[in-house]
PDB file of N, CA and C in Angstrom:
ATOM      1  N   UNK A   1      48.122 227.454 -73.678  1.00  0.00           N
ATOM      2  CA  UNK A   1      47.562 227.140 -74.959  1.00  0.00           C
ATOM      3  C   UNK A   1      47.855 228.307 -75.904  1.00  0.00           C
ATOM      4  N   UNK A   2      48.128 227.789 -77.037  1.00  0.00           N
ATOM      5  CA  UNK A   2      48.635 228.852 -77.968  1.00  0.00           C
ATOM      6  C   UNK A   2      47.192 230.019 -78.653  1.00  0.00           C
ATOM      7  N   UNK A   3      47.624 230.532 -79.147  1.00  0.00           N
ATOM      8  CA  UNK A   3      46.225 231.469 -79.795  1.00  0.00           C
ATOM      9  C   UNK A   3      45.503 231.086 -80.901  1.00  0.00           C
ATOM     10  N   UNK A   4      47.141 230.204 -81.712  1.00  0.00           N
ATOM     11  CA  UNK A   4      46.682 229.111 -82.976  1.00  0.00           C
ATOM     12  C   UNK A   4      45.386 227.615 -82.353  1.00  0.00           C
ATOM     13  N   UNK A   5      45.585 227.457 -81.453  1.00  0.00           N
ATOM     14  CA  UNK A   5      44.849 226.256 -80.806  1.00  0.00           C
ATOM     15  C   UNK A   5      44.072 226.452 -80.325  1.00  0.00           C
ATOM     16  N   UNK A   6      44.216 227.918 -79.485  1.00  0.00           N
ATOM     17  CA  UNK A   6      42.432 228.498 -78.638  1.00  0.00           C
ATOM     18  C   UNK A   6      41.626 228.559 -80.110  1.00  0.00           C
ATOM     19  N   UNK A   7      42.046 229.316 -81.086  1.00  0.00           N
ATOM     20  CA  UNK A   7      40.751 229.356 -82.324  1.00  0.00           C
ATOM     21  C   UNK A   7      40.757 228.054 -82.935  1.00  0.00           C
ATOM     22  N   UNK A   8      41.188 227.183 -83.176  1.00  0.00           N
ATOM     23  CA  UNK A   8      40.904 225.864 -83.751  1.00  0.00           C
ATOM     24  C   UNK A   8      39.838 225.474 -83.113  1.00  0.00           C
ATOM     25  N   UNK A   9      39.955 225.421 -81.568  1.00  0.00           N
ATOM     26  CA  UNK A   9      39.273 225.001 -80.538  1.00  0.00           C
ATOM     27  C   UNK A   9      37.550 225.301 -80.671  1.00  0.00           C
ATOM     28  N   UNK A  10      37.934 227.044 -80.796  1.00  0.00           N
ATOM     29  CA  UNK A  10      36.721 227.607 -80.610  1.00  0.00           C
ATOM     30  C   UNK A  10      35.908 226.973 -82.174  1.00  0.00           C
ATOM     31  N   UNK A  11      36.324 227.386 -83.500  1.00  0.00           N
ATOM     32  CA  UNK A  11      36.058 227.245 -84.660  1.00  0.00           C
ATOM     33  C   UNK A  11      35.509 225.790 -84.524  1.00  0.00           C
ATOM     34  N   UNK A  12      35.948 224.784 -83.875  1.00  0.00           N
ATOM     35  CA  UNK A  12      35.168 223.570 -83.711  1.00  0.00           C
ATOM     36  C   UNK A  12      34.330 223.372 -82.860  1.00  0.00           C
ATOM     37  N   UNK A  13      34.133 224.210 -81.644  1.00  0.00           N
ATOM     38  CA  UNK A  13      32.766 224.134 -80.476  1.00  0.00           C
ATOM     39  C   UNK A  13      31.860 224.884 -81.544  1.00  0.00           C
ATOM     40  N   UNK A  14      32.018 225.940 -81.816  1.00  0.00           N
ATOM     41  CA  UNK A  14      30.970 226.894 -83.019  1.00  0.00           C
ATOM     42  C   UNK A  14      30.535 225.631 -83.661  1.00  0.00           C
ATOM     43  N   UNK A  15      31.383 225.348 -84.574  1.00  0.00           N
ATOM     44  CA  UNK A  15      30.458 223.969 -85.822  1.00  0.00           C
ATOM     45  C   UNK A  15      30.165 223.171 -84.971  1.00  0.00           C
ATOM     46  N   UNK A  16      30.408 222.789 -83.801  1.00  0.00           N
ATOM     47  CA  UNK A  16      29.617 221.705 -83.732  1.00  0.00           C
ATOM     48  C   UNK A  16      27.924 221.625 -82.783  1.00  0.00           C
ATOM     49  N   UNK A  17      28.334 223.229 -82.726  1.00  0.00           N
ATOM     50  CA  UNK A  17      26.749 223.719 -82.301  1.00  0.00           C
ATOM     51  C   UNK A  17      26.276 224.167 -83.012  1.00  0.00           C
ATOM     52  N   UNK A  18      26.643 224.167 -84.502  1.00  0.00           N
ATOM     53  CA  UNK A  18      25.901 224.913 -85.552  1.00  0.00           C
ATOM     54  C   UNK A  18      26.034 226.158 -85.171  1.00  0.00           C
ATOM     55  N   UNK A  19      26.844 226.840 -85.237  1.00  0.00           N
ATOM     56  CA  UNK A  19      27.172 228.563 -85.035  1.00  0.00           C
ATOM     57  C   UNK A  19      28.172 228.694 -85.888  1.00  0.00           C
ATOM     58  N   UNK A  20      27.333 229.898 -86.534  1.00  0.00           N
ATOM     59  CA  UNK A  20      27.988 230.824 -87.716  1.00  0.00           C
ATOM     60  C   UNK A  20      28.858 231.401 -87.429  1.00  0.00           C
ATOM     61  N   UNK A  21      29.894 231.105 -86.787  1.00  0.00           N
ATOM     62  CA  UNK A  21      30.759 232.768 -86.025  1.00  0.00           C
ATOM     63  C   UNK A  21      32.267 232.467 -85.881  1.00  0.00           C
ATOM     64  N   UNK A  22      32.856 233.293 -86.149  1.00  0.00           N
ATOM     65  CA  UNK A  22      34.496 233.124 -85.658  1.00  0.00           C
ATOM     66  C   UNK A  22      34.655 233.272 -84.125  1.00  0.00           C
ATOM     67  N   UNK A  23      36.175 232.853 -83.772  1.00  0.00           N
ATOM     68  CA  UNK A  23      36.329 233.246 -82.515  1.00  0.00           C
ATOM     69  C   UNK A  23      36.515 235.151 -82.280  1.00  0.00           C
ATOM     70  N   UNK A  24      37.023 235.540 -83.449  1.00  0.00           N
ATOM     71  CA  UNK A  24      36.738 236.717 -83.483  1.00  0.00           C
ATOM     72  C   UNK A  24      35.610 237.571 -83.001  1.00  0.00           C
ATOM     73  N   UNK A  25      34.523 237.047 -83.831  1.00  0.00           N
ATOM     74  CA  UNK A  25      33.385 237.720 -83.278  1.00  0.00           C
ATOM     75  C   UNK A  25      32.736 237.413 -81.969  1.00  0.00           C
ATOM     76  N   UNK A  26      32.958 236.053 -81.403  1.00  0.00           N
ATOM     77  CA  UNK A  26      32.871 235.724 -80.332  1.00  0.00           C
ATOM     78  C   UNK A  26      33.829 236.657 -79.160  1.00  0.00           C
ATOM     79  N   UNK A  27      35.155 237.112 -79.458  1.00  0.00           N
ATOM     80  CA  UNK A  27      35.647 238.052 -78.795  1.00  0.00           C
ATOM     81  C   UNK A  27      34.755 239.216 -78.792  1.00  0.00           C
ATOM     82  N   UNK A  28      34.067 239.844 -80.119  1.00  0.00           N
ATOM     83  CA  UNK A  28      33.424 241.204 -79.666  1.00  0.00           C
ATOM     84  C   UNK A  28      32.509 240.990 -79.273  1.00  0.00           C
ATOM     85  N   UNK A  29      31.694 239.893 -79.410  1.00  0.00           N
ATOM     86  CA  UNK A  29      30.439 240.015 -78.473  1.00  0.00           C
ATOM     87  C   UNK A  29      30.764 239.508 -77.064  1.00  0.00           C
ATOM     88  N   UNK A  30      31.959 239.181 -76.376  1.00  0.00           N
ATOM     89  CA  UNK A  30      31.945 238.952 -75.074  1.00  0.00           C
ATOM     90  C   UNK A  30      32.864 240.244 -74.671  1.00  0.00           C
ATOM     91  N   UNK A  31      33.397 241.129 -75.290  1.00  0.00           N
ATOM     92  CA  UNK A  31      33.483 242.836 -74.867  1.00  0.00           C
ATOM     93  C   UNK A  31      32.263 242.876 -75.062  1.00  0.00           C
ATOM     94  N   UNK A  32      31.555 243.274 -75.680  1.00  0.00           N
ATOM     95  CA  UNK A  32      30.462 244.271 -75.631  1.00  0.00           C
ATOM     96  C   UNK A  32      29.201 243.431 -74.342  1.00  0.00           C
ATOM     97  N   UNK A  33      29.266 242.666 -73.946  1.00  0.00           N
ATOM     98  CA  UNK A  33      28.463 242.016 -72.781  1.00  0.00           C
ATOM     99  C   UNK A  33      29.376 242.425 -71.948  1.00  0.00           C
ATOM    100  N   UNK A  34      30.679 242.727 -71.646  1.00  0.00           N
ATOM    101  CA  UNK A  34      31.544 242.906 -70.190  1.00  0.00           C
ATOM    102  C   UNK A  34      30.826 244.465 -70.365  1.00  0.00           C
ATOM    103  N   UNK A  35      30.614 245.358 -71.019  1.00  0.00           N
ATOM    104  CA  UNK A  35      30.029 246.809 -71.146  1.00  0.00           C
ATOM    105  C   UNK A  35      28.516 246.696 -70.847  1.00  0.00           C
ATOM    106  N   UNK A  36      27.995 246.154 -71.068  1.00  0.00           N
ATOM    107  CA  UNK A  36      26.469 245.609 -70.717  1.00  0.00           C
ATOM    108  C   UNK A  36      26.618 245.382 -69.601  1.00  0.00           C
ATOM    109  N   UNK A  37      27.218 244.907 -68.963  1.00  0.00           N
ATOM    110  CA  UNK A  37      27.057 243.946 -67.380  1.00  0.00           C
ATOM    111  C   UNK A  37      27.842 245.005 -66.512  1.00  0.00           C
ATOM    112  N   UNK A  38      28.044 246.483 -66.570  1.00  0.00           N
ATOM    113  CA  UNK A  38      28.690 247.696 -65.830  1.00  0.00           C
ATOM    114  C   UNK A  38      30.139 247.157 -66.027  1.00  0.00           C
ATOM    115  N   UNK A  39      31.017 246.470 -66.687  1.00  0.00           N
ATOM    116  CA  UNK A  39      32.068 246.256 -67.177  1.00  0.00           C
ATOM    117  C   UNK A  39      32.995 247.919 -67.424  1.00  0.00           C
ATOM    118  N   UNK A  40      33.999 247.771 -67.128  1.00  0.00           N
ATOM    119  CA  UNK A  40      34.521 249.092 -68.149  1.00  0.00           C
ATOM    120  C   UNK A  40      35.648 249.128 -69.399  1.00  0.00           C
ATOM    121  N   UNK A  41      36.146 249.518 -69.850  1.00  0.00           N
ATOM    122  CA  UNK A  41      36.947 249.439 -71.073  1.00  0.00           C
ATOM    123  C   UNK A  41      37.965 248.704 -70.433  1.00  0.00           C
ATOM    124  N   UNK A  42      38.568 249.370 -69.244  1.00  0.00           N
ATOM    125  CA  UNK A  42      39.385 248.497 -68.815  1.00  0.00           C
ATOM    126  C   UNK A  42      39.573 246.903 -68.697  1.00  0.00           C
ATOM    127  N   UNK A  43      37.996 246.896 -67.821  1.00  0.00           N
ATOM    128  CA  UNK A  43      37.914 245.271 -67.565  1.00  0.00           C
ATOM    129  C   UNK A  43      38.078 244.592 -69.131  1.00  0.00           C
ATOM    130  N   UNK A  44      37.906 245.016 -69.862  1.00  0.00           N
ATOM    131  CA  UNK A  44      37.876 244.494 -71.463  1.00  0.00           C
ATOM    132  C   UNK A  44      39.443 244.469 -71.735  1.00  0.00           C
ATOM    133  N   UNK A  45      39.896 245.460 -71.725  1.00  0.00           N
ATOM    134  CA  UNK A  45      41.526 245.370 -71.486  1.00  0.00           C
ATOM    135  C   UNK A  45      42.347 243.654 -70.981  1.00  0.00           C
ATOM    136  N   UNK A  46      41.780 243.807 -69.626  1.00  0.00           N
ATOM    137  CA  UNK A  46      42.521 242.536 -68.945  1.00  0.00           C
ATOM    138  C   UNK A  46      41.809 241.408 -69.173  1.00  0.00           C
ATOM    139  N   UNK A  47      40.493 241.368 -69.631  1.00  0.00           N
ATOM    140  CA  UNK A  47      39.934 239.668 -69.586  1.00  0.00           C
ATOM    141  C   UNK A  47      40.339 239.432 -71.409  1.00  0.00           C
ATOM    142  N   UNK A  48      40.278 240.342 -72.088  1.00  0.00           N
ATOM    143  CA  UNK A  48      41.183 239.747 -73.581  1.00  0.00           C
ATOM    144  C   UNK A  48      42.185 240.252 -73.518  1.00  0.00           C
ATOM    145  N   UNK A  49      42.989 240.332 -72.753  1.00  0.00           N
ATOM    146  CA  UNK A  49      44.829 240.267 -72.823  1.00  0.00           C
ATOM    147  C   UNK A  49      45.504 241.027 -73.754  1.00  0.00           C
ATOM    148  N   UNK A  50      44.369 242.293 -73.801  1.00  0.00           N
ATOM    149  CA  UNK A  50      45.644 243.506 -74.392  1.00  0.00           C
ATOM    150  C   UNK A  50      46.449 244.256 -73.888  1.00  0.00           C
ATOM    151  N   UNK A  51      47.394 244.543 -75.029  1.00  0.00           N
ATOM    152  CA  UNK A  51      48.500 245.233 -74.202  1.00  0.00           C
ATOM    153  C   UNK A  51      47.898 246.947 -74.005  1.00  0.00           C
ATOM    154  N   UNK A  52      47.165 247.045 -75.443  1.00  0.00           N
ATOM    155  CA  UNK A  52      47.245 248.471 -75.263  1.00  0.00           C
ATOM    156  C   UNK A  52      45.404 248.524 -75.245  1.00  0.00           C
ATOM    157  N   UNK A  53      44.892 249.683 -74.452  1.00  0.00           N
ATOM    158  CA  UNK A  53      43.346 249.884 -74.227  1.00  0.00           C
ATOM    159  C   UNK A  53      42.738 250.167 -75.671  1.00  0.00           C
ATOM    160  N   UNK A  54      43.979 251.248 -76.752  1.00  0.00           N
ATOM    161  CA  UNK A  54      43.256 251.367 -77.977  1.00  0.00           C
ATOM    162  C   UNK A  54      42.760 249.945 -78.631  1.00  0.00           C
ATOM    163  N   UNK A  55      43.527 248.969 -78.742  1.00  0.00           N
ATOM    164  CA  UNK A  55      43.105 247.642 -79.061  1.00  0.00           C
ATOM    165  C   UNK A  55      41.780 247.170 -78.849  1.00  0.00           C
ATOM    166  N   UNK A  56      41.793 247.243 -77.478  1.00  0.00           N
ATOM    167  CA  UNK A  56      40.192 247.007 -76.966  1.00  0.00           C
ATOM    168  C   UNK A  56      38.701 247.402 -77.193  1.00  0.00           C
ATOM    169  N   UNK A  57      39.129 248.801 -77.236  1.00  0.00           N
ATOM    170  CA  UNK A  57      38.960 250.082 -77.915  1.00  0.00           C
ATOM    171  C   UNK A  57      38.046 249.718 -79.480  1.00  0.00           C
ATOM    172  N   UNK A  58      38.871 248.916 -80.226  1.00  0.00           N
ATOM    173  CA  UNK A  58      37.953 248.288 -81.496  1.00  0.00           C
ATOM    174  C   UNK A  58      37.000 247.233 -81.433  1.00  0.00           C
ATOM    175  N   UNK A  59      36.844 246.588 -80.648  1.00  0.00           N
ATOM    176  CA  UNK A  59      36.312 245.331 -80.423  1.00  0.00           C
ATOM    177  C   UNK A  59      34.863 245.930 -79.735  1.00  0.00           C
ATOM    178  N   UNK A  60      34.226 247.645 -79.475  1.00  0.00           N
ATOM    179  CA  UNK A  60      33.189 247.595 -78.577  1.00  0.00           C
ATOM    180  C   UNK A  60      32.886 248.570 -79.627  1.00  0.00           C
ATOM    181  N   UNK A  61      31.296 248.309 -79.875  1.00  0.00           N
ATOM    182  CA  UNK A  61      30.183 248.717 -81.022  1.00  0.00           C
ATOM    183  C   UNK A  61      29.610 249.933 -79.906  1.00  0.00           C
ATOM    184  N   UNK A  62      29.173 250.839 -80.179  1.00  0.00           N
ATOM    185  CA  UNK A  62      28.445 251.996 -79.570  1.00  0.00           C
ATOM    186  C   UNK A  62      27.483 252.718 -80.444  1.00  0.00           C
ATOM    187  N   UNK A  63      26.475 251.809 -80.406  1.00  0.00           N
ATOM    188  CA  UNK A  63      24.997 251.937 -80.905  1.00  0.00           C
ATOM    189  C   UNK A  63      23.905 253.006 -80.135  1.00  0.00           C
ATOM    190  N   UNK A  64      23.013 253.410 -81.233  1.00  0.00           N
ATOM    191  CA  UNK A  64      22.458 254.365 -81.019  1.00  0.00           C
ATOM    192  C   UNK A  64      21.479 253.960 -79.288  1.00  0.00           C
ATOM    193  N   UNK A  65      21.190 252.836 -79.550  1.00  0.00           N
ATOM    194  CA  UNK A  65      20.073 252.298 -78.232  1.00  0.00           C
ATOM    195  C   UNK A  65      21.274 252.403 -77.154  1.00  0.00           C
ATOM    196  N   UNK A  66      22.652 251.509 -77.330  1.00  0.00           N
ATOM    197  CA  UNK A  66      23.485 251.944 -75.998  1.00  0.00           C
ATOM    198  C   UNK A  66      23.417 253.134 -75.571  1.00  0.00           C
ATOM    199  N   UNK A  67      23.523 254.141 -76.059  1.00  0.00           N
ATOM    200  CA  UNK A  67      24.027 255.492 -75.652  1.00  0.00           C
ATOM    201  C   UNK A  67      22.677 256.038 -75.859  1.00  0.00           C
ATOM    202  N   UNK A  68      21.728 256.222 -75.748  1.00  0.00           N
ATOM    203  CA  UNK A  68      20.142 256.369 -75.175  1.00  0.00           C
ATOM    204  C   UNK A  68      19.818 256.307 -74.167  1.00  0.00           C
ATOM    205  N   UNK A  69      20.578 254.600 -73.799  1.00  0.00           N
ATOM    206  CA  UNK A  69      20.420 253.981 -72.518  1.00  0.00           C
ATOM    207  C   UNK A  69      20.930 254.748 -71.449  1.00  0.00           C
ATOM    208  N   UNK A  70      22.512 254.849 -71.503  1.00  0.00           N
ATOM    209  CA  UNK A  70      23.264 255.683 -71.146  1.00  0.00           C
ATOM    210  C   UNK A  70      22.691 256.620 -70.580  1.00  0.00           C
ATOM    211  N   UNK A  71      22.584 257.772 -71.761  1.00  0.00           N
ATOM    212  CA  UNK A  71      21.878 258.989 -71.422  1.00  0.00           C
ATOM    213  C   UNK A  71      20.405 259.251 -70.176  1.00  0.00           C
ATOM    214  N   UNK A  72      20.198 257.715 -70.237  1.00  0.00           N
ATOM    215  CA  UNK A  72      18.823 258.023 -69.186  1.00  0.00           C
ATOM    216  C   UNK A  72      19.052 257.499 -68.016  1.00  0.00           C
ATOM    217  N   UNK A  73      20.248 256.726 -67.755  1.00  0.00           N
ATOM    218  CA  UNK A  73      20.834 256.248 -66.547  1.00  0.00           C
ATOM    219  C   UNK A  73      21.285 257.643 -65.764  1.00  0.00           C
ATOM    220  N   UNK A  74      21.845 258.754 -66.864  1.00  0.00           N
ATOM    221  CA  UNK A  74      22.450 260.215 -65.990  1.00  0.00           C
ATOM    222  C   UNK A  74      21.124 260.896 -65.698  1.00  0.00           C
TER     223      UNK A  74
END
């Protein structure tokens, strides 16, 4: 399936559940849950099919409560 047809796809499951959202943002919020769930940058790497890790790299938010969290896990 092309990338033009996966977002058509998605852009029409969204409306037709009434969701505000691109497939875009649906990409960063399913990185930032693979990081939630002990995921690592990597695994984000290979389940959205980048070539390069910096790519991936943009798609993950690092909020003050993440890295709190973090900090009290060490």
């Amino acid at each position: 399936m092309s990338a033009d047809v996966m977002q058509k796809l998605v852009k029409r499951i969204y409306a037709h559940a009434g969701i505000q959202a691109t497939s875009h943002s649906g990409r960063r919020t399913f990185a930032n849950r693979i990081l939630s769930n002990d995921g690592t940058i990597k695994d984000v790497q290979v389940l959205l099919r980048h070539n390069n890790i910096a790519q991936s790299a943009t798609y993950l938010e690092s909020g003050t409560d993440r890295m709190a969290a973090l900090v009290r896990k060490v």
